[in-house]
N, C-alpha and C. Protein backbone atom coordinates (compact mmCIF):
# COMPACT_ATOMS: atom_id res chain seq x y z
N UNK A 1 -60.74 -19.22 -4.06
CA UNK A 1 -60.07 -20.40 -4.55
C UNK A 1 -60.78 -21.61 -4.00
N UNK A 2 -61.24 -22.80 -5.13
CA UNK A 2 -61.73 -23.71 -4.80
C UNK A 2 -60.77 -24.83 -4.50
N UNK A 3 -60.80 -25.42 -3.67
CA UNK A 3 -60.46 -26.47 -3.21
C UNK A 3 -60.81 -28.15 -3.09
N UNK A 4 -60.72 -29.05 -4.07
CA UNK A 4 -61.38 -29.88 -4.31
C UNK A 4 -60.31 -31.03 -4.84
N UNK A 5 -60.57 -32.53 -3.97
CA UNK A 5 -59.76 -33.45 -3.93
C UNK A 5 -60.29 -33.88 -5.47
N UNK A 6 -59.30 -34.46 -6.49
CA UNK A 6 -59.75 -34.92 -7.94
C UNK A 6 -58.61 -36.04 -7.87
N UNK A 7 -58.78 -37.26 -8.15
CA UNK A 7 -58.04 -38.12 -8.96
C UNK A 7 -58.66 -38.77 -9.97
N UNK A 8 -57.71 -39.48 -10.75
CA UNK A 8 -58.31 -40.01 -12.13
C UNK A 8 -58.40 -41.56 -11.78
N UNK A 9 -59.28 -41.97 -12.47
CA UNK A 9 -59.71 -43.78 -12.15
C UNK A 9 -59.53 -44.19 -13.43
N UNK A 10 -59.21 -45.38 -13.45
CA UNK A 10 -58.90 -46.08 -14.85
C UNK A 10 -60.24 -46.68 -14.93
N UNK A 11 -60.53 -47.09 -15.82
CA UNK A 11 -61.68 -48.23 -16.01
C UNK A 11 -61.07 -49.23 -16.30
N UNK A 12 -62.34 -50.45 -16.03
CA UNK A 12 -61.72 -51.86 -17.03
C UNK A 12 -61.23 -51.43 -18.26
N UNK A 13 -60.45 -52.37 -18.43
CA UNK A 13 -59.82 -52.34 -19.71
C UNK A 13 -60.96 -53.04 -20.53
N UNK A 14 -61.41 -52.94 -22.07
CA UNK A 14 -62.06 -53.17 -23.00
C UNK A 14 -61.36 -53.56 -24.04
N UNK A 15 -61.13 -54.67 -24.37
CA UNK A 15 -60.26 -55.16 -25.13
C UNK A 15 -60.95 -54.81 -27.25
N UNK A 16 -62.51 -54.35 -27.01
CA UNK A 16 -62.75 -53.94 -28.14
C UNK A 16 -62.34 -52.16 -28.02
N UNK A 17 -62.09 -51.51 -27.43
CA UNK A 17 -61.56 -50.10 -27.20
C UNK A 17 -60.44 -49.67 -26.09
N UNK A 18 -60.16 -48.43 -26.20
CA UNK A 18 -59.11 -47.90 -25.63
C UNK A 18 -59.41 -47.91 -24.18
N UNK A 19 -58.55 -47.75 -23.06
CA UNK A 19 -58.44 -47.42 -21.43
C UNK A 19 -58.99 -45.87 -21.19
N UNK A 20 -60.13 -45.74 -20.66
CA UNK A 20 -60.72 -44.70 -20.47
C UNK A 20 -60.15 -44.40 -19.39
N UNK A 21 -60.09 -42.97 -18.97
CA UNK A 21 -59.53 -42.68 -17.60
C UNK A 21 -60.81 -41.73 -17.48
N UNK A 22 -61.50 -41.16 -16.37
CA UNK A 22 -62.31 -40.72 -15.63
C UNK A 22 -61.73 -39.93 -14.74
N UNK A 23 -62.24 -38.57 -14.24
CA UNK A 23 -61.28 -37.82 -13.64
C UNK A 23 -62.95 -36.73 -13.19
N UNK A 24 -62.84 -35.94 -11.99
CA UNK A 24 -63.60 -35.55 -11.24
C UNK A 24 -63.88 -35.25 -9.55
N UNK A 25 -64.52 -34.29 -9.46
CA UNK A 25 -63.96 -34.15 -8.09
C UNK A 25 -64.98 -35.24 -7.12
N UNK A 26 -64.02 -35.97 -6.00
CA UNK A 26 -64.44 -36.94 -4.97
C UNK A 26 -65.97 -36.64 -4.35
N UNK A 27 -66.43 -37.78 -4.21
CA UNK A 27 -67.38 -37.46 -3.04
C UNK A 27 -67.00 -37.57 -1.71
N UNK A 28 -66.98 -36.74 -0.53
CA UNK A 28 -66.29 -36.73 0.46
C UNK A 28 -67.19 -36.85 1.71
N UNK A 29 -67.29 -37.50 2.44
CA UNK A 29 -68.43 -37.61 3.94
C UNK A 29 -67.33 -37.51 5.29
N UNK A 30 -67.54 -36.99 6.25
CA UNK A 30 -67.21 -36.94 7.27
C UNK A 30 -67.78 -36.91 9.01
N UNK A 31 -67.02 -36.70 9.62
CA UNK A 31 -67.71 -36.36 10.58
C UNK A 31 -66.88 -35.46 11.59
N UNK A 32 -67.23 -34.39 12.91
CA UNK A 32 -66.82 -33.58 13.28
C UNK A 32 -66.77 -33.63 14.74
N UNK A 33 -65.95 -33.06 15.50
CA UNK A 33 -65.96 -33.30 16.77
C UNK A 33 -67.14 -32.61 17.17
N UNK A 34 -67.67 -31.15 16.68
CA UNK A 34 -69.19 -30.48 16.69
C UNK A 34 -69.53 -30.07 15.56
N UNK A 35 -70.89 -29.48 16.01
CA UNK A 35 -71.55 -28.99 14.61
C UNK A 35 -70.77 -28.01 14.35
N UNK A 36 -69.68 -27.82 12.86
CA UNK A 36 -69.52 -26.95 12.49
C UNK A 36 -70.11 -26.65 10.89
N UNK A 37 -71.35 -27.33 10.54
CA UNK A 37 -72.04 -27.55 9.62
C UNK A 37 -72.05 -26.27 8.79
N UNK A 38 -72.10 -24.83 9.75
CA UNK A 38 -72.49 -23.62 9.39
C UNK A 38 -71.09 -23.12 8.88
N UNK A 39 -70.09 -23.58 9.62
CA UNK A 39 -68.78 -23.02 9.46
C UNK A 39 -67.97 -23.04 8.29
N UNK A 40 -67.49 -22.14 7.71
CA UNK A 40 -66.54 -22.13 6.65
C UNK A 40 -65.61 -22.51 6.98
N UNK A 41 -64.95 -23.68 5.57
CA UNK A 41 -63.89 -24.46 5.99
C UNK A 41 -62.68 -23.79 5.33
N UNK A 42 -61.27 -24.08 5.65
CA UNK A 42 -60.07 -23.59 4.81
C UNK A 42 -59.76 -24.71 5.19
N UNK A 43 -58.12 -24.64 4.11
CA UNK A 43 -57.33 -25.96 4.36
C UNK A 43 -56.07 -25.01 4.70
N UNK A 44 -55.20 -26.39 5.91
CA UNK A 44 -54.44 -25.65 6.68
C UNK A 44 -53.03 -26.39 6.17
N UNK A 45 -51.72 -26.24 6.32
CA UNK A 45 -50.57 -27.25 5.78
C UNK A 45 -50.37 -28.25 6.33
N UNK A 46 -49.99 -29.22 5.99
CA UNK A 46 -49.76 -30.35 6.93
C UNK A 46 -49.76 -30.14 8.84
N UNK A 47 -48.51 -29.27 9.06
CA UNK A 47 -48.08 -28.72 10.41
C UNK A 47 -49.40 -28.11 10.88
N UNK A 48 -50.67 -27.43 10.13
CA UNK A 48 -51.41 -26.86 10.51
C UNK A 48 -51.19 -25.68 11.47
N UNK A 49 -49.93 -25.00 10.98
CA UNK A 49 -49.42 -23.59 11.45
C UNK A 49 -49.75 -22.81 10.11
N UNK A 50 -49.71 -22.94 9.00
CA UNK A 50 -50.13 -21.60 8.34
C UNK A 50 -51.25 -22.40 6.90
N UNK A 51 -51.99 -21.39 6.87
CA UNK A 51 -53.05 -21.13 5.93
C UNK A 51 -52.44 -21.57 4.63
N UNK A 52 -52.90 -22.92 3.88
CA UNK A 52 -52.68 -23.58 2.60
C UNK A 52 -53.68 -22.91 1.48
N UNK A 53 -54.86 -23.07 1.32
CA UNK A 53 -56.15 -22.43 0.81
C UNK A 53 -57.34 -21.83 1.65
N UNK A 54 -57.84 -21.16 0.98
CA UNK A 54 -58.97 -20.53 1.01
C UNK A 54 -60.13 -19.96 0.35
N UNK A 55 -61.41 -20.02 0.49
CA UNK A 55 -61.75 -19.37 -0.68
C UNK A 55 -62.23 -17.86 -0.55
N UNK A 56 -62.41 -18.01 -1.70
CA UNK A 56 -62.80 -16.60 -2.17
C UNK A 56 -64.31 -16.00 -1.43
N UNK A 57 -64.96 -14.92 -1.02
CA UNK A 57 -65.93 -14.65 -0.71
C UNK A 57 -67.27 -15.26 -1.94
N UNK A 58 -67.11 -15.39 -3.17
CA UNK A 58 -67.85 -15.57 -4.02
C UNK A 58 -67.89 -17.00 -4.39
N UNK A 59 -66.88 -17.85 -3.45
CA UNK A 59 -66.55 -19.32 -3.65
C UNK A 59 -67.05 -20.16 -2.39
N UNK A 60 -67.72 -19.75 -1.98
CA UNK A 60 -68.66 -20.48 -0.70
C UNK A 60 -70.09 -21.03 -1.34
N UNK A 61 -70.40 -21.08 -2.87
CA UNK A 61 -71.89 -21.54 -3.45
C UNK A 61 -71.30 -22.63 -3.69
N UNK A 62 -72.29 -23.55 -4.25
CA UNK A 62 -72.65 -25.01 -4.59
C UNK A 62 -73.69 -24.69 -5.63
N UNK A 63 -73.78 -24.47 -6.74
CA UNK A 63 -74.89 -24.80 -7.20
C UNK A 63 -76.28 -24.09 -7.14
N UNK A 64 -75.04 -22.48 -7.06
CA UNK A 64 -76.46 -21.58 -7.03
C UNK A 64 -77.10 -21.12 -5.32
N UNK A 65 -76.40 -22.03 -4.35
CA UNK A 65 -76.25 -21.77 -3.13
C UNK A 65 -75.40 -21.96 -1.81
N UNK A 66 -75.69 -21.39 -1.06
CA UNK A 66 -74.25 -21.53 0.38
C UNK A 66 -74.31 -23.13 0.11
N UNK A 67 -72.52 -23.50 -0.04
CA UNK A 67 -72.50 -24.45 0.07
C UNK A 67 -72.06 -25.43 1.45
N UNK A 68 -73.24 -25.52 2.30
CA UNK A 68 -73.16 -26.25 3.64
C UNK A 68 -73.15 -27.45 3.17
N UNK A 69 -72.67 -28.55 3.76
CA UNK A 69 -72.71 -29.49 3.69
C UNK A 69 -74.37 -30.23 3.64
N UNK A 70 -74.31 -31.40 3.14
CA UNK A 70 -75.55 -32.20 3.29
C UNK A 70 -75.61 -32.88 4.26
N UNK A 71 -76.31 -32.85 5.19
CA UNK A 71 -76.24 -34.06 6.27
C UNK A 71 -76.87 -35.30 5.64
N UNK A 72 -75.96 -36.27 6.72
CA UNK A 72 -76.82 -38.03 6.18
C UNK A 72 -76.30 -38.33 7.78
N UNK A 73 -76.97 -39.49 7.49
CA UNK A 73 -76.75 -40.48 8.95
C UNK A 73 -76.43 -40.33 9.99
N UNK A 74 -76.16 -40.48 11.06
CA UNK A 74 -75.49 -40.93 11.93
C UNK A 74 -74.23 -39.79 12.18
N UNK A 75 -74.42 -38.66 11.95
CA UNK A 75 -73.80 -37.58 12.06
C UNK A 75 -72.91 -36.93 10.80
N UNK A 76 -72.68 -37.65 9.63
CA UNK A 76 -72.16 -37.51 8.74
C UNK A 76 -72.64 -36.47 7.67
N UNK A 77 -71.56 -35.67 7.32
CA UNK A 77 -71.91 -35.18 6.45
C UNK A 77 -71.35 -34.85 5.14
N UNK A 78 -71.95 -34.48 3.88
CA UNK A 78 -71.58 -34.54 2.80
C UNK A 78 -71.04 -33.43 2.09
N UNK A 79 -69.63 -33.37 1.45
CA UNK A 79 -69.03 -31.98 1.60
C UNK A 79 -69.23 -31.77 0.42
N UNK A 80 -69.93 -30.34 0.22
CA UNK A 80 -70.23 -29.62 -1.09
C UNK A 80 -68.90 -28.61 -1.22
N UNK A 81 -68.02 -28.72 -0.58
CA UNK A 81 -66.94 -27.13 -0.55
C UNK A 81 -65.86 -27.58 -1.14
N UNK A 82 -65.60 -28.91 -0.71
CA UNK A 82 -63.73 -28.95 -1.01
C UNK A 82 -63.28 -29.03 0.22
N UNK A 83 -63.48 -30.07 1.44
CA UNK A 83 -62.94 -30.03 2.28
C UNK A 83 -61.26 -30.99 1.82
N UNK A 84 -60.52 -30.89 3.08
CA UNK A 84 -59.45 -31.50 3.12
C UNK A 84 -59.36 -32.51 4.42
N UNK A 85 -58.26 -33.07 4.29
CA UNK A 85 -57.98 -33.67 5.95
C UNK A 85 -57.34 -32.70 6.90
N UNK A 86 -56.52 -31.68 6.34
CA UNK A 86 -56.31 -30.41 6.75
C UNK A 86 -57.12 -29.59 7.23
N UNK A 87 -58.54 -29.72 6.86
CA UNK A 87 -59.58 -28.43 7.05
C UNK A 87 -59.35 -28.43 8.41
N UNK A 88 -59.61 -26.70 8.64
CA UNK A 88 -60.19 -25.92 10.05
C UNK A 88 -61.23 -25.22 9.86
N UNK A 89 -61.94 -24.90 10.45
CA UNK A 89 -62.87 -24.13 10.93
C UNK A 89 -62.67 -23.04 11.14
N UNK A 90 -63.42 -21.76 10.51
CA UNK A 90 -63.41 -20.31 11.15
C UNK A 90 -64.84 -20.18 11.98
N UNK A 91 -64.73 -18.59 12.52
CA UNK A 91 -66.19 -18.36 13.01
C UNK A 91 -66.90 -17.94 12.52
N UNK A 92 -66.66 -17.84 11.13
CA UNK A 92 -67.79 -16.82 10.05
C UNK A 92 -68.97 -18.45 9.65
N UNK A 93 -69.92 -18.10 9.23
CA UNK A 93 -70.71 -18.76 8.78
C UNK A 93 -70.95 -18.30 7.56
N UNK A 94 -71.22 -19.47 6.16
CA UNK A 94 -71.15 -19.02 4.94
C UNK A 94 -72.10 -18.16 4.54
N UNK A 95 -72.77 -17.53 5.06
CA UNK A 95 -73.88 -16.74 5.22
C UNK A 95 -72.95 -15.52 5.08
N UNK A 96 -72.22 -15.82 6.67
CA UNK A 96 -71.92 -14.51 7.15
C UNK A 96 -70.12 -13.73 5.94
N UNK A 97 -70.07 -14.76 5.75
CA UNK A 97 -68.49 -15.03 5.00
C UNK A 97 -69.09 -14.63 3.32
N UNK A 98 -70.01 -14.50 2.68
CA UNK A 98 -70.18 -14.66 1.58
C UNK A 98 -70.68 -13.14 1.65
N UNK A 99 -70.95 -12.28 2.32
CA UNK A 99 -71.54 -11.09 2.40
C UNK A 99 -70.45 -10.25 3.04
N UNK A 100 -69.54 -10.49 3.02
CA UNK A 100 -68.41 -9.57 3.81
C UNK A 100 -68.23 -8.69 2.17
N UNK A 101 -67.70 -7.58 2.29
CA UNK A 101 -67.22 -6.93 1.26
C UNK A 101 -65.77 -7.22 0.35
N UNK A 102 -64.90 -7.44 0.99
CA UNK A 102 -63.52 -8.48 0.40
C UNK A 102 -63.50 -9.56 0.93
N UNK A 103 -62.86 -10.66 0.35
CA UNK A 103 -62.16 -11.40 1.32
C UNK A 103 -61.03 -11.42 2.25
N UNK A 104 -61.07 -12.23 3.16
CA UNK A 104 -60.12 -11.86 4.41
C UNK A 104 -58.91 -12.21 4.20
N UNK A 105 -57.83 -11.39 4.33
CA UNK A 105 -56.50 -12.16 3.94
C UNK A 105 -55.92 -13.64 5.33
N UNK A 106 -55.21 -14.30 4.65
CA UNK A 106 -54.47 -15.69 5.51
C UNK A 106 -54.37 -14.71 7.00
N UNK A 107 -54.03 -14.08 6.98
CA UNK A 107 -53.53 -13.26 8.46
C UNK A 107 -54.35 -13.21 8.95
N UNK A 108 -55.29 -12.38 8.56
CA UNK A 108 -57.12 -12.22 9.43
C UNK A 108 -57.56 -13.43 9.64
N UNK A 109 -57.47 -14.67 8.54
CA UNK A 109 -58.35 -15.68 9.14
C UNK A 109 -57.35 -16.62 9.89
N UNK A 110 -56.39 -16.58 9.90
CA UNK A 110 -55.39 -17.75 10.83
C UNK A 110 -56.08 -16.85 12.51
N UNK A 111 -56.38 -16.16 12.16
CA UNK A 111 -56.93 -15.40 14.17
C UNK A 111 -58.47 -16.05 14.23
N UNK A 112 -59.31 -16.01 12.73
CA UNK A 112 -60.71 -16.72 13.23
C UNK A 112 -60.77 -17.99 13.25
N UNK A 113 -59.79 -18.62 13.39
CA UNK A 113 -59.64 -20.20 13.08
C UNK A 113 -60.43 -20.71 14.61
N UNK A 114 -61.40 -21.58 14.60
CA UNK A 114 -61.56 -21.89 16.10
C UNK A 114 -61.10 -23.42 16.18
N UNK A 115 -61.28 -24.00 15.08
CA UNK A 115 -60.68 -26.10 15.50
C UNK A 115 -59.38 -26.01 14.43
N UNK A 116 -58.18 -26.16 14.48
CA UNK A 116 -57.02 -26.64 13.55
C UNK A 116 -57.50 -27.79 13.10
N UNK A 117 -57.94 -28.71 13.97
CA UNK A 117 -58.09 -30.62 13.62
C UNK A 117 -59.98 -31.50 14.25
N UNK A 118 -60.33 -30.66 13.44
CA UNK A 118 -62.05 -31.18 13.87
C UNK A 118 -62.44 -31.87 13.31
N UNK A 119 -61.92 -32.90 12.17
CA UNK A 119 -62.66 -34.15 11.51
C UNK A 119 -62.37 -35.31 12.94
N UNK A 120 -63.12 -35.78 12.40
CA UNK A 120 -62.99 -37.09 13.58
C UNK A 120 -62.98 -38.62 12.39
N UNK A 121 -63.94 -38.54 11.47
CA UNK A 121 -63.84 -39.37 10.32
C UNK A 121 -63.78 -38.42 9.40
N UNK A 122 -62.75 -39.44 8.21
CA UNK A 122 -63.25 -38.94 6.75
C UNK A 122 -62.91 -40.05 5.71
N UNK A 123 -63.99 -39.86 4.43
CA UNK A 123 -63.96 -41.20 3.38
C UNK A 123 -63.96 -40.45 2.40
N UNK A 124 -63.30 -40.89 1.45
CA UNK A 124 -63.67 -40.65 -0.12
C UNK A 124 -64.22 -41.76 -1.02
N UNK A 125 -65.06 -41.21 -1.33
CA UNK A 125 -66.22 -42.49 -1.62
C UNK A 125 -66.63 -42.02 -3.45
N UNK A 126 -65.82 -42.03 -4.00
CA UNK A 126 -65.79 -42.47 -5.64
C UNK A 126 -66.01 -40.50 -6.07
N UNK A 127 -66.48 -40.98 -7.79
CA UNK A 127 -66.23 -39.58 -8.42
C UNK A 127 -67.79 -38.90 -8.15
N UNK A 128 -67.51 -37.76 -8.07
CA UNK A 128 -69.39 -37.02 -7.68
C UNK A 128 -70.29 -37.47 -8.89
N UNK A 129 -69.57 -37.31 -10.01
CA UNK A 129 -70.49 -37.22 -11.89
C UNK A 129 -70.96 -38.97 -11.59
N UNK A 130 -70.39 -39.74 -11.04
CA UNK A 130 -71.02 -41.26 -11.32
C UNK A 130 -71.85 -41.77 -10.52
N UNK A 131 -71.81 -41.33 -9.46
CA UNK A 131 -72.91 -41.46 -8.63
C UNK A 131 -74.41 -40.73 -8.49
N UNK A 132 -75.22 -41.79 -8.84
CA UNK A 132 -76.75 -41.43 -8.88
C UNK A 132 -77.30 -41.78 -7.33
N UNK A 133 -78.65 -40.92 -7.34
CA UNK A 133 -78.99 -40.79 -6.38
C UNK A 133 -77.96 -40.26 -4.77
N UNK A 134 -77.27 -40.01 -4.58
CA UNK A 134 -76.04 -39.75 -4.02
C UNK A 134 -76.44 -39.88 -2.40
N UNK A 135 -77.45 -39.26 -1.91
CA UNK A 135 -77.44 -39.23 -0.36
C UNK A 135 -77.85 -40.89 0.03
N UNK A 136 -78.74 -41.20 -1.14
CA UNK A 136 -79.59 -42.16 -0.89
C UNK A 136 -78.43 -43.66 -0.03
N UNK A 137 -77.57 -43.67 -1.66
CA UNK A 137 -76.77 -44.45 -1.50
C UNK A 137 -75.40 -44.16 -0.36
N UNK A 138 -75.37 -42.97 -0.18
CA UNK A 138 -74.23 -42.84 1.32
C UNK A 138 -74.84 -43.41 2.58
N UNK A 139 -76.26 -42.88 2.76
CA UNK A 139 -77.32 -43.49 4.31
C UNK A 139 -77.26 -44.95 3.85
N UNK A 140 -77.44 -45.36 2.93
CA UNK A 140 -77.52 -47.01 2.92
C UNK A 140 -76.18 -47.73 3.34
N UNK A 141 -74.92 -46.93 3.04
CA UNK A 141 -73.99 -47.60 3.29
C UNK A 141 -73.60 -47.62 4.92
N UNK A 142 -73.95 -45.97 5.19
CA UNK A 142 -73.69 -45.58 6.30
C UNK A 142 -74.61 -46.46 7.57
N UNK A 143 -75.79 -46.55 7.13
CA UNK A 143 -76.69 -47.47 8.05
C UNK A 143 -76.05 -49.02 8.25
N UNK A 144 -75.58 -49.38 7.48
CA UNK A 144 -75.13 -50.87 7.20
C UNK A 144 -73.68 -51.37 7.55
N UNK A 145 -73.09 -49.82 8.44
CA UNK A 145 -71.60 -49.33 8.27
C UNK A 145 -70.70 -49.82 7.46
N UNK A 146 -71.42 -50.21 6.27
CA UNK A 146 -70.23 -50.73 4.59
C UNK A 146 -69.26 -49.49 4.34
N UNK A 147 -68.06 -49.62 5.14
CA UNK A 147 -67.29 -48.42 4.09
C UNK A 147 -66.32 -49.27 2.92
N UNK A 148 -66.54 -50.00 3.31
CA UNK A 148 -65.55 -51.09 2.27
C UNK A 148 -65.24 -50.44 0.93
N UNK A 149 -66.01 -49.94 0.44
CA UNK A 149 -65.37 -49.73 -1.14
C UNK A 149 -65.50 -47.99 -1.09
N UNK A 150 -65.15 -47.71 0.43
CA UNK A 150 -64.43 -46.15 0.42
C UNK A 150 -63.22 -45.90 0.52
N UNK A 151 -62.58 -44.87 0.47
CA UNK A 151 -61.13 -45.19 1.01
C UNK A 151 -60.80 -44.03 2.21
N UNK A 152 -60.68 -44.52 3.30
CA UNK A 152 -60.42 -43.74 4.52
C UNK A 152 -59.71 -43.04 4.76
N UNK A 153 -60.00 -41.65 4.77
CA UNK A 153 -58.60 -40.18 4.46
C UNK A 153 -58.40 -39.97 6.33
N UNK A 154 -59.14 -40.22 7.03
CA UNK A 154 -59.32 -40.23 8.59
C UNK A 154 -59.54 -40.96 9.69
């Protein structure tokens, strides 16, 4: 099961046409108390006592590959998975998690959980489909520390 923040954006209004709405999953950057770059993420419930999502063994790609995050800047990185503000950390690595023979049920992985609360920052920074060039323009903002036209989930 994929996990992926989506809201819809209105556009300007166009007074020669209709109100387009736009809808797609977020671009999401963060940062972590450590490298858990390698680590497979789940999302946990608010209370962060029991297992909300997870994915599937066959739901750890991006695009044809393990989907680790992209690093940019200043420790930040760019989430290809579907993180949450909820996410935890297990000890499998998507390597190691994508080659298991089933997936692990909520029970098995609420025991490999090693951080409940390891974001330290997080932004949602517009729809993935509209943004060109994508890392380019996160390091530019990130260098310049513009989060201004992100909206801060952390």
């Amino acid at each position: 099961m994929i996990s992926s923040c989506c809201t819809a954006q209105k556009a300007e209004k166009d007074p020669s046409g209709p109100l387009v709405t736009i809808a797609g999953p977020q671009v999401i950057i963060y940062q972590t108390k450590k490298d858990y770059s390698k680590l497979v993420p789940i999302s946990l419930s608010d209370d962060r006592k029991t297992i909300a999502s997870y994915p599937d063994i066959k739901d750890v790609y991006y695009n044809g590959n393990l989907a680790y995050p992209t690093p940019l800047h200043d420790g930040f990185l760019l989430d290809n998975r579907g993180i949450t503000k909820n996410t935890a950390f297990i000890s499998l690595t998507y390597d190691e998690y994508s080659k298991l023979a089933k997936t692990p049920t909520a029970d098995q992985l609420i025991k490999m959980i090693i951080d409940t609360d390891p974001l330290t920052k997080m932004y949602s920074c517009g729809i993935r489909s509209l943004t060109d060039d994508i890392e380019k323009r996160l390091n530019d903002k990130i260098d310049t520390n513009d989060f201004s036209t992100f909206v801060k989930m952390k």
